[in-house]
C-alpha atoms as a PDB file:
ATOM      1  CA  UNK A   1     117.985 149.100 145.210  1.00  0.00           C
ATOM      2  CA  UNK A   2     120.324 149.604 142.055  1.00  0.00           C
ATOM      3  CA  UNK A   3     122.515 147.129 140.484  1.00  0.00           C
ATOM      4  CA  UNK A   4     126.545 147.407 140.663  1.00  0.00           C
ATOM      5  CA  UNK A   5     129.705 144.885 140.691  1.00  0.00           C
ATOM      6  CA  UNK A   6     131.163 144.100 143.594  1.00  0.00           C
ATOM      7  CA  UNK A   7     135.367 143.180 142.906  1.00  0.00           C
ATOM      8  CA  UNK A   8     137.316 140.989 145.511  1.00  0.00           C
ATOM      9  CA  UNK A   9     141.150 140.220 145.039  1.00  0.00           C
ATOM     10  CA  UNK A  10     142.777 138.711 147.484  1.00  0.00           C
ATOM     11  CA  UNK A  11     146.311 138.937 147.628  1.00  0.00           C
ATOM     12  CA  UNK A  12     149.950 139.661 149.046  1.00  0.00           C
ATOM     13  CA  UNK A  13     150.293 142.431 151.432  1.00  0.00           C
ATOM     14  CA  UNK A  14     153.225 143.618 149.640  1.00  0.00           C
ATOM     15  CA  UNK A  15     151.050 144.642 146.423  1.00  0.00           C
ATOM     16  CA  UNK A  16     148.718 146.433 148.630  1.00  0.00           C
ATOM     17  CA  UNK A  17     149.433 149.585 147.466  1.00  0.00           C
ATOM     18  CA  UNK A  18     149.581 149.041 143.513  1.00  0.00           C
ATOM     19  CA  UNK A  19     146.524 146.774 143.596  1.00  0.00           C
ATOM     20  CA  UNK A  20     144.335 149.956 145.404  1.00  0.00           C
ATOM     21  CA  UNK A  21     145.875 152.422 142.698  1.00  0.00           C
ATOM     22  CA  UNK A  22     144.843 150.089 139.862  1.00  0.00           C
ATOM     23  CA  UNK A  23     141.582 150.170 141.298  1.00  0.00           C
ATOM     24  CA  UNK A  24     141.063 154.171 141.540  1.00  0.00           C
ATOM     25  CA  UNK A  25     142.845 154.793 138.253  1.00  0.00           C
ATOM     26  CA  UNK A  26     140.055 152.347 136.904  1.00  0.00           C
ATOM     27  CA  UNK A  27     137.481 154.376 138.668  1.00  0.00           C
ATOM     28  CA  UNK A  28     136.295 152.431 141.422  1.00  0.00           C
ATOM     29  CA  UNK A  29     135.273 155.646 144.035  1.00  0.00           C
ATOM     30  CA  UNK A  30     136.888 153.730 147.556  1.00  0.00           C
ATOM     31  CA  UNK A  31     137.733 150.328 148.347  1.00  0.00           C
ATOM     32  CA  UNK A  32     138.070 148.130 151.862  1.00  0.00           C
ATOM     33  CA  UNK A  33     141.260 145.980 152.569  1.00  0.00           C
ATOM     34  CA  UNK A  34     140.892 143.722 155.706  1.00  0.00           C
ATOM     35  CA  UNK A  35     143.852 141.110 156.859  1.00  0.00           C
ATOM     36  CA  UNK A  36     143.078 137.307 155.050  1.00  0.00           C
ATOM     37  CA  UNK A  37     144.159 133.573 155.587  1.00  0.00           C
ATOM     38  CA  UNK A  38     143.664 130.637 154.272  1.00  0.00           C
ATOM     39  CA  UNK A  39     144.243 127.420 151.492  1.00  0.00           C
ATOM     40  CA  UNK A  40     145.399 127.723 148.408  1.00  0.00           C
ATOM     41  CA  UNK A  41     147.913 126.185 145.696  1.00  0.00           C
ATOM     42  CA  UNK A  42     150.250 127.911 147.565  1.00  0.00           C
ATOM     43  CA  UNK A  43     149.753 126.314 150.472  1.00  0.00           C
ATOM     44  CA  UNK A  44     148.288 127.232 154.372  1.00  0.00           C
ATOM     45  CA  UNK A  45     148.787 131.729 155.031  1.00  0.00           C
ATOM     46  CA  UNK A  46     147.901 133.265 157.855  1.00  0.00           C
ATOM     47  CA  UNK A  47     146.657 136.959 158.424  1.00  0.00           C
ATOM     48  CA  UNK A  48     148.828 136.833 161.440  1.00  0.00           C
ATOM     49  CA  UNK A  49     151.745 135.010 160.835  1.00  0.00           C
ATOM     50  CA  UNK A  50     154.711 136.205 162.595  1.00  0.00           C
ATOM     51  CA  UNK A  51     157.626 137.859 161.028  1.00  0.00           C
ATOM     52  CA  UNK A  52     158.486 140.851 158.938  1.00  0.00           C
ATOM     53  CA  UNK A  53     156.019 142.718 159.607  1.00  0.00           C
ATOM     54  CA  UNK A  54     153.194 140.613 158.175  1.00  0.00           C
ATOM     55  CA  UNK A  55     155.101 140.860 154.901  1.00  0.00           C
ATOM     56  CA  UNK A  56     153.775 137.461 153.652  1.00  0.00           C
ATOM     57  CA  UNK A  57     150.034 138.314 155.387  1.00  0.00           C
ATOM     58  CA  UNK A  58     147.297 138.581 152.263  1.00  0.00           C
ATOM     59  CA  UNK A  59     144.668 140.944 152.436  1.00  0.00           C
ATOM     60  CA  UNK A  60     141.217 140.865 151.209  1.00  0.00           C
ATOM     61  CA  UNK A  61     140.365 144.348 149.054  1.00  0.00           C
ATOM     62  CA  UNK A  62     136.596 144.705 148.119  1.00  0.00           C
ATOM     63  CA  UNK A  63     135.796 147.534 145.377  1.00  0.00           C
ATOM     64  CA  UNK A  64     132.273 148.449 144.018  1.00  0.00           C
ATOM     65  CA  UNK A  65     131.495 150.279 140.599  1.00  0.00           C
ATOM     66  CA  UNK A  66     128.059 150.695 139.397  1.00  0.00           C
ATOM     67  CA  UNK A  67     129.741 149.187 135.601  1.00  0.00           C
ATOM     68  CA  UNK A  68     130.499 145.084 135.344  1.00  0.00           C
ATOM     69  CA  UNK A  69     132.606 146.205 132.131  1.00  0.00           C
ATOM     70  CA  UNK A  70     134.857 148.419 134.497  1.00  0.00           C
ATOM     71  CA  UNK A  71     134.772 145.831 137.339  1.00  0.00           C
ATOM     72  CA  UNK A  72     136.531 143.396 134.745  1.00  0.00           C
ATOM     73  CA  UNK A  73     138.741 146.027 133.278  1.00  0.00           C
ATOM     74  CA  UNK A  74     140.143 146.331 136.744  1.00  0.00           C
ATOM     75  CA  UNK A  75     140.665 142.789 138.016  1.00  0.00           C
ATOM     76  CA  UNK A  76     142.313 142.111 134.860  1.00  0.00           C
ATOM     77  CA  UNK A  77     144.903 145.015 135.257  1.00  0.00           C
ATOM     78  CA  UNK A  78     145.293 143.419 138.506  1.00  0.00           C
ATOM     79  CA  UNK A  79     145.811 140.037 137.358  1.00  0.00           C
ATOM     80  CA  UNK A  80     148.234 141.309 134.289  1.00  0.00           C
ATOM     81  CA  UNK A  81     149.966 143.087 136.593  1.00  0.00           C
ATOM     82  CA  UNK A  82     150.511 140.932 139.921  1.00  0.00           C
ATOM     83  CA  UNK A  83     149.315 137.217 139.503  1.00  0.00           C
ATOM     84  CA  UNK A  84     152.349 136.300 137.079  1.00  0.00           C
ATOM     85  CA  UNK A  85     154.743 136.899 140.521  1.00  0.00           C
ATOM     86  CA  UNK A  86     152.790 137.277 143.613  1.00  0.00           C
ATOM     87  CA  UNK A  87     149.651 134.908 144.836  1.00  0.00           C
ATOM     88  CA  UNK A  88     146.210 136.028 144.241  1.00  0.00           C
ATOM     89  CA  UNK A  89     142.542 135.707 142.825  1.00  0.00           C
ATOM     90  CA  UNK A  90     140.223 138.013 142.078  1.00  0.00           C
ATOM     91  CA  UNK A  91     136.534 137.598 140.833  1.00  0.00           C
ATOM     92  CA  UNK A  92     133.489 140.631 140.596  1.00  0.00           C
ATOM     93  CA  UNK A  93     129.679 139.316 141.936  1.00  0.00           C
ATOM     94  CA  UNK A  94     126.749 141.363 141.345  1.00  0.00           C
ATOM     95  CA  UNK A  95     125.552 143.270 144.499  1.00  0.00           C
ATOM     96  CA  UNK A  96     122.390 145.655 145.006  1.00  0.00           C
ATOM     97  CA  UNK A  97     122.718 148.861 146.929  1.00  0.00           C
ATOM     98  CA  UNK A  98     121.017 151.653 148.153  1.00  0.00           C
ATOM     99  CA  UNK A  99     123.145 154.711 147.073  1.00  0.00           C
ATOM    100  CA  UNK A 100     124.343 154.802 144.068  1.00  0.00           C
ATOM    101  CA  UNK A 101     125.932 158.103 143.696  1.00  0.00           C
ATOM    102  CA  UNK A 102     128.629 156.785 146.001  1.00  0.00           C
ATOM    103  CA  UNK A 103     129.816 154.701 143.293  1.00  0.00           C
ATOM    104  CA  UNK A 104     129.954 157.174 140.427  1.00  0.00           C
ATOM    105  CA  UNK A 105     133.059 158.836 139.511  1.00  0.00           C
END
């Protein structure tokens, strides 16, 4: 097993697409975004609210790069970026896994 850093943000559909390419340009390889709900400071969301399209859905995106260092680098582009208008966290956790050349850019 090899050590890496796995990032989660969780945040506004409607950043999708700026969050992911803040994550390749900082050299994560891939990602995964799956629908979220929940509790917050912003009160109750659901991944399946009706509406416009989900437009107010969050998503969950998971990222890992073998580097903590580069992990941080990205969630705080994220944060600089995003978190001052739309909702979201984001934190990195240290993860073991079995092929590391996936994760190398």
């Amino acid at each position: 097993m090899y050590q890496a850093t796995k990032i989660v943000i969780i945040t506004e559909r409607t950043v999708l697409d700026g969050v992911t390419r803040l994550i390749e340009q900082g050299g994560a390889t891939g990602y995964t975004h799956v629908e979220a709900g929940g509790k917050g400071s912003r009160g109750i969301r659901s991944a399946n609210r009706p509406g416009l399209s989900g437009v107010m859905a969050n998503v969950k995106i998971e990222a890992i790069v073998r580097d903590k260092a580069k992990a941080e680098a990205i969630i705080t582009a994220v944060s600089e970026t995003y978190f001052r208008n739309y909702s979201g966290i984001a934190y990195v956790e240290p993860v073991e896994i079995l092929r590391p050349h996936k994760f190398d850019v």
